[in-house]
PDB file of N, CA and C in Angstrom:
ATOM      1  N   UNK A   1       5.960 -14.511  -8.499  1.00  0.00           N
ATOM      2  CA  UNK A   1       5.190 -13.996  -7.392  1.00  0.00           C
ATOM      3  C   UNK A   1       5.874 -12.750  -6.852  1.00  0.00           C
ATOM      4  N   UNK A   2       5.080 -11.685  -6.363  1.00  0.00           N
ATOM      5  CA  UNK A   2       5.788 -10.428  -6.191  1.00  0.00           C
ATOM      6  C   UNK A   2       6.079 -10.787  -4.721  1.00  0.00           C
ATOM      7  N   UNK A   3       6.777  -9.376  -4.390  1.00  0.00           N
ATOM      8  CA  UNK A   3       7.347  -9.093  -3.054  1.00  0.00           C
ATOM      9  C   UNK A   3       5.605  -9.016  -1.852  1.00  0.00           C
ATOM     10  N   UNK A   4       5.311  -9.572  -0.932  1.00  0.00           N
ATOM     11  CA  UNK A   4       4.259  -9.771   0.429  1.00  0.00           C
ATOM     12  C   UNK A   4       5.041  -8.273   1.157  1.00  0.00           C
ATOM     13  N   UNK A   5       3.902  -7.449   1.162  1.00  0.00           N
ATOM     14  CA  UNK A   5       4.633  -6.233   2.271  1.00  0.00           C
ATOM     15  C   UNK A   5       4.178  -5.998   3.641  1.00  0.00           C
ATOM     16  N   UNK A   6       4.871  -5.969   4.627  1.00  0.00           N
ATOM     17  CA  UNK A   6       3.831  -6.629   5.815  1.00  0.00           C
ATOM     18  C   UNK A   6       3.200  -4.914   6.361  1.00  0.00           C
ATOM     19  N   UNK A   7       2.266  -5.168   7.255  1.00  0.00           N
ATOM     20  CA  UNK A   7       1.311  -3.936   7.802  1.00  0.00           C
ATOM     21  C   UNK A   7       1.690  -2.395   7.713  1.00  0.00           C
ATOM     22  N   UNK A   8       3.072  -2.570   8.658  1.00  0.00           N
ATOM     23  CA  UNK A   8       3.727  -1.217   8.830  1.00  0.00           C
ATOM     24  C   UNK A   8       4.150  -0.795   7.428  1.00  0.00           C
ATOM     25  N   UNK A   9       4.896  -1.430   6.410  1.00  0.00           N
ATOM     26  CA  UNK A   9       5.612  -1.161   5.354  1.00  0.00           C
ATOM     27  C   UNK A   9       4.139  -0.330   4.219  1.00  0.00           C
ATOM     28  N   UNK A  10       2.740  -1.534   4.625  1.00  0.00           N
ATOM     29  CA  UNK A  10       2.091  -0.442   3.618  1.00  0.00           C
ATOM     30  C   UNK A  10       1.534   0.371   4.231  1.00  0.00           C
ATOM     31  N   UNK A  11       1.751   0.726   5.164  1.00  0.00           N
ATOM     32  CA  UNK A  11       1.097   1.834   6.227  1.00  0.00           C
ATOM     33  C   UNK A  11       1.741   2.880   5.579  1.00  0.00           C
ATOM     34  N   UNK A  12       3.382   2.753   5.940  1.00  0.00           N
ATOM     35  CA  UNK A  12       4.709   4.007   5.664  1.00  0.00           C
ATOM     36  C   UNK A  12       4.211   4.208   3.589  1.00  0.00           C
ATOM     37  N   UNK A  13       4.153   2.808   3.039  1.00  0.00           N
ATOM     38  CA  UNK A  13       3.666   3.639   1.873  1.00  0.00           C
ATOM     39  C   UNK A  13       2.521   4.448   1.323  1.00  0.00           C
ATOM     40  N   UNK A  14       0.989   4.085   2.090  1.00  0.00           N
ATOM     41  CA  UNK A  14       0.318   5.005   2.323  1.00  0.00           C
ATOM     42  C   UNK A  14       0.401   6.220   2.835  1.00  0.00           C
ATOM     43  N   UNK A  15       1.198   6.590   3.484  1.00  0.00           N
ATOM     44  CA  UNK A  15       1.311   7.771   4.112  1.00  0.00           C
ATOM     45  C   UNK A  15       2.682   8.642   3.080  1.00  0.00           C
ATOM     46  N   UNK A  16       2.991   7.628   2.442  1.00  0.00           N
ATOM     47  CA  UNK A  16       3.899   8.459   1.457  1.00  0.00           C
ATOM     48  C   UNK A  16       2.923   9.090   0.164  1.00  0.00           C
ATOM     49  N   UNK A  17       2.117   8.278   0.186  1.00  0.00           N
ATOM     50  CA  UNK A  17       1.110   8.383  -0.899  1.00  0.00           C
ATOM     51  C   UNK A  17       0.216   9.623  -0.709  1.00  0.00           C
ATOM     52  N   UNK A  18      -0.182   9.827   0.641  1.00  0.00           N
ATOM     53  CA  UNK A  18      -0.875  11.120   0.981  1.00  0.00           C
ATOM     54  C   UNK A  18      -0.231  12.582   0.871  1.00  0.00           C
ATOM     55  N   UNK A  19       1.487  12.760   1.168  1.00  0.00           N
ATOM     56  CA  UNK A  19       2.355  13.603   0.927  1.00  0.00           C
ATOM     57  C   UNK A  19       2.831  13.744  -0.419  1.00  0.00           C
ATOM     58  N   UNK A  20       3.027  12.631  -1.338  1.00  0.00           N
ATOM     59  CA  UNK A  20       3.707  12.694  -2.396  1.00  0.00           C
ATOM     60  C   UNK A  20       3.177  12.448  -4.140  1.00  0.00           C
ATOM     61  N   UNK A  21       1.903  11.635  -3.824  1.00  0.00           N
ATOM     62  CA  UNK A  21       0.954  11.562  -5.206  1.00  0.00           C
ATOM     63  C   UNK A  21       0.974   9.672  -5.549  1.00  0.00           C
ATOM     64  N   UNK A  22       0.329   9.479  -6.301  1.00  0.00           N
ATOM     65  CA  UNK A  22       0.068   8.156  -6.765  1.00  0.00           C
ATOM     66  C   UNK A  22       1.234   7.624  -7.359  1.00  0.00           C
ATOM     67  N   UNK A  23       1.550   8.796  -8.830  1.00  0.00           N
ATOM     68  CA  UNK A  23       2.526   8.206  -9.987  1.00  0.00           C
ATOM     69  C   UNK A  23       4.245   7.824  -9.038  1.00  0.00           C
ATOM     70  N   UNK A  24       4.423   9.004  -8.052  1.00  0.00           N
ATOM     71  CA  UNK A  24       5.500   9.358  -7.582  1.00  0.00           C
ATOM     72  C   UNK A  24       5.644   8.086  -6.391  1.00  0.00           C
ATOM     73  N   UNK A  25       4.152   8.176  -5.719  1.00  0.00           N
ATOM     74  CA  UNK A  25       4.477   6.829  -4.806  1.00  0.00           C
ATOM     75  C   UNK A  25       5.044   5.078  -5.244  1.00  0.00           C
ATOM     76  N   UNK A  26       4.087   4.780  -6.483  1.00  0.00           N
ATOM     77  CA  UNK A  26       4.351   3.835  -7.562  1.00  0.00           C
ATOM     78  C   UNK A  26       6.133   3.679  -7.868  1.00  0.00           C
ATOM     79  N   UNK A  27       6.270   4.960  -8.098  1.00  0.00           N
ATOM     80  CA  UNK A  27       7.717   5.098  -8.733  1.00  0.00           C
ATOM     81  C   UNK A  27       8.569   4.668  -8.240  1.00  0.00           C
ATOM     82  N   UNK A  28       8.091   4.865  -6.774  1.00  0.00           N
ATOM     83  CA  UNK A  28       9.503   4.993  -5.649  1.00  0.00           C
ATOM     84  C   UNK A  28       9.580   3.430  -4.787  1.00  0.00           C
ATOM     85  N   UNK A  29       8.328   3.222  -4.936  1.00  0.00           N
ATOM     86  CA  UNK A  29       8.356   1.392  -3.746  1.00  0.00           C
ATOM     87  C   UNK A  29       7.884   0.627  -5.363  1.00  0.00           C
ATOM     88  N   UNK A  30       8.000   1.099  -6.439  1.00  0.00           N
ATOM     89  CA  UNK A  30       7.906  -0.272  -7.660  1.00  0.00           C
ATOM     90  C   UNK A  30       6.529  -1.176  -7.036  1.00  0.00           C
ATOM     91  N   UNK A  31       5.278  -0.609  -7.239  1.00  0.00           N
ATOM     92  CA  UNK A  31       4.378  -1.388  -6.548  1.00  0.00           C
ATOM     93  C   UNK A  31       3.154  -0.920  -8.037  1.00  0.00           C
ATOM     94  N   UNK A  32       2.486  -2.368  -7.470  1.00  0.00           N
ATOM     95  CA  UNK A  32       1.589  -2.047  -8.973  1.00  0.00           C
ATOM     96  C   UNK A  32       0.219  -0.855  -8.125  1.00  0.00           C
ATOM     97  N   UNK A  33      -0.109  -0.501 -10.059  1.00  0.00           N
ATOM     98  CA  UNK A  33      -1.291   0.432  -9.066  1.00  0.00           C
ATOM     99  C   UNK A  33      -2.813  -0.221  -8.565  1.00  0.00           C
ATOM    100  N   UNK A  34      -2.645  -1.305  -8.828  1.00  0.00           N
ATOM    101  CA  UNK A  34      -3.615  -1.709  -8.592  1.00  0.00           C
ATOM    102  C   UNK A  34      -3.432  -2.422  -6.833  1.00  0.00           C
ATOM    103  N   UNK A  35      -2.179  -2.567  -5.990  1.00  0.00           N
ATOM    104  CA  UNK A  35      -2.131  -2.676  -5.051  1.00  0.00           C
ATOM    105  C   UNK A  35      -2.217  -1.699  -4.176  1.00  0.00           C
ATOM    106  N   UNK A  36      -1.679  -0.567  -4.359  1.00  0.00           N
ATOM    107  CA  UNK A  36      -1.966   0.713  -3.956  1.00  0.00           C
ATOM    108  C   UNK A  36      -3.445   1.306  -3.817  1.00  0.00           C
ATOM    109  N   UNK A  37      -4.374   0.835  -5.013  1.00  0.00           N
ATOM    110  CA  UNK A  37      -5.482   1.410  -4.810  1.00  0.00           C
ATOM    111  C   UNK A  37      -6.203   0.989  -3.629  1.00  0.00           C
ATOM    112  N   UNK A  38      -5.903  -0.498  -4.084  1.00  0.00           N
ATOM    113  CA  UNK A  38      -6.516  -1.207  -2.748  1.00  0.00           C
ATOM    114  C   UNK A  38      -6.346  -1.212  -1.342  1.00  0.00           C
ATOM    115  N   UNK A  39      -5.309  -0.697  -1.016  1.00  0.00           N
ATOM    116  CA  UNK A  39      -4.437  -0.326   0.051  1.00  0.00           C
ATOM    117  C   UNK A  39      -5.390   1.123   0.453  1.00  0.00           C
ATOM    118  N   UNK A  40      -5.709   1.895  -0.300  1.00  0.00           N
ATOM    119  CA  UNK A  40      -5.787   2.782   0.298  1.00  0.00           C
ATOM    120  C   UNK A  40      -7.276   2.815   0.440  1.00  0.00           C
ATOM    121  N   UNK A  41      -8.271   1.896   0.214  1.00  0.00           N
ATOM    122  CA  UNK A  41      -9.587   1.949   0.094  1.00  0.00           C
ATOM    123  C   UNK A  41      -9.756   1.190   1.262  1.00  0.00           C
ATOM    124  N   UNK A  42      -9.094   0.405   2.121  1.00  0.00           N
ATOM    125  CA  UNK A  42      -9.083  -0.211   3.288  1.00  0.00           C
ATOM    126  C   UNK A  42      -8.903   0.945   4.293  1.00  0.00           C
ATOM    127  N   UNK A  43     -10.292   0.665   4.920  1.00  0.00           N
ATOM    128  CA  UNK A  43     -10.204   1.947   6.452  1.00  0.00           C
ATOM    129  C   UNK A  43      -9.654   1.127   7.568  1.00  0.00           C
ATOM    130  N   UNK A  44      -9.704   0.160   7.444  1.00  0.00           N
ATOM    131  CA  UNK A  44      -9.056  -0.828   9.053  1.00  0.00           C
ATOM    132  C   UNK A  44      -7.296  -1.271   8.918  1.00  0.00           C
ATOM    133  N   UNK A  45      -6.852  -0.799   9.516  1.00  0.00           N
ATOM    134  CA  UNK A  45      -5.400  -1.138   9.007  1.00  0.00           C
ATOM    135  C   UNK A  45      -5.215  -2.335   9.737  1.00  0.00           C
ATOM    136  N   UNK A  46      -5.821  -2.642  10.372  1.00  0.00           N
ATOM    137  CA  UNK A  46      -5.630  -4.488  10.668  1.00  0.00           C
ATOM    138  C   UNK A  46      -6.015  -5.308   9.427  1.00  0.00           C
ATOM    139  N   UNK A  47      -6.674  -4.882   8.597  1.00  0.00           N
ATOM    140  CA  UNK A  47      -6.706  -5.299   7.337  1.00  0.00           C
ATOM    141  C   UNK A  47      -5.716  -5.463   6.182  1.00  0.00           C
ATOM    142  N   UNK A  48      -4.838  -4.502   6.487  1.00  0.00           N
ATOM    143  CA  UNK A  48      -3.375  -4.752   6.089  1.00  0.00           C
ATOM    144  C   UNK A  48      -2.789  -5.824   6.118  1.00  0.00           C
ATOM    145  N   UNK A  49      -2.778  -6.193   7.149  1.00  0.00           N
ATOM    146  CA  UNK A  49      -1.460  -7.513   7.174  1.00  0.00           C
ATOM    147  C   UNK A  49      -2.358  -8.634   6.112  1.00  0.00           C
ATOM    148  N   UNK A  50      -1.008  -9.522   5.142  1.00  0.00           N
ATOM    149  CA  UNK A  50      -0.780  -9.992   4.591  1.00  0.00           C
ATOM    150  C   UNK A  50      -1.727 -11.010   4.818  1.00  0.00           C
ATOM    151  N   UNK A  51      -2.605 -11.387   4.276  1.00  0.00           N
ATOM    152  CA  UNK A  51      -3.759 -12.591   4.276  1.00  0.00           C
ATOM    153  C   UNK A  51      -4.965 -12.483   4.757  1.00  0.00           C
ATOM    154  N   UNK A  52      -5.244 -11.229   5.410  1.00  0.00           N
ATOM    155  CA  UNK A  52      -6.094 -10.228   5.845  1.00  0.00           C
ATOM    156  C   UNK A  52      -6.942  -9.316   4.580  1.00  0.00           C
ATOM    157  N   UNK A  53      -8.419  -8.908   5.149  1.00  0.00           N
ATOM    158  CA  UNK A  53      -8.945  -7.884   4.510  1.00  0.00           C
ATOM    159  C   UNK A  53      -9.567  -8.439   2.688  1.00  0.00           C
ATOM    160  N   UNK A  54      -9.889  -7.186   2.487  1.00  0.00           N
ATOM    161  CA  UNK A  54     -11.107  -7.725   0.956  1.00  0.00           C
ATOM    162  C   UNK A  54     -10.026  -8.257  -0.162  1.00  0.00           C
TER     163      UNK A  54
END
């Protein structure tokens, strides 16, 4: 089972993601891309936290 990242943590990696690119964001927090995508297709960031959202 992977690492649970709570609200703020994928907030700070979204926002790394907007400055720095997909491959480079991936690279740097070791996160699959398929969590990332999803992360960033969520407009409610209360949807973030961990057990929350689609």
């Amino acid at each position: 089972m992977g690492k649970w990242y709570t609200k703020e943590e994928k907030i700070k990696i979204i926002k790394y993601y907007h400055k720095n690119g997909y491959m480079n964001t991936i690279k740097k927090f070791t996160i699959a891309k398929e969590n990332l995508s999803r992360w960033i297709k969520i407009t409610n960031e209360d949807n973030l936290t961990p057990g929350k959202g689609p």
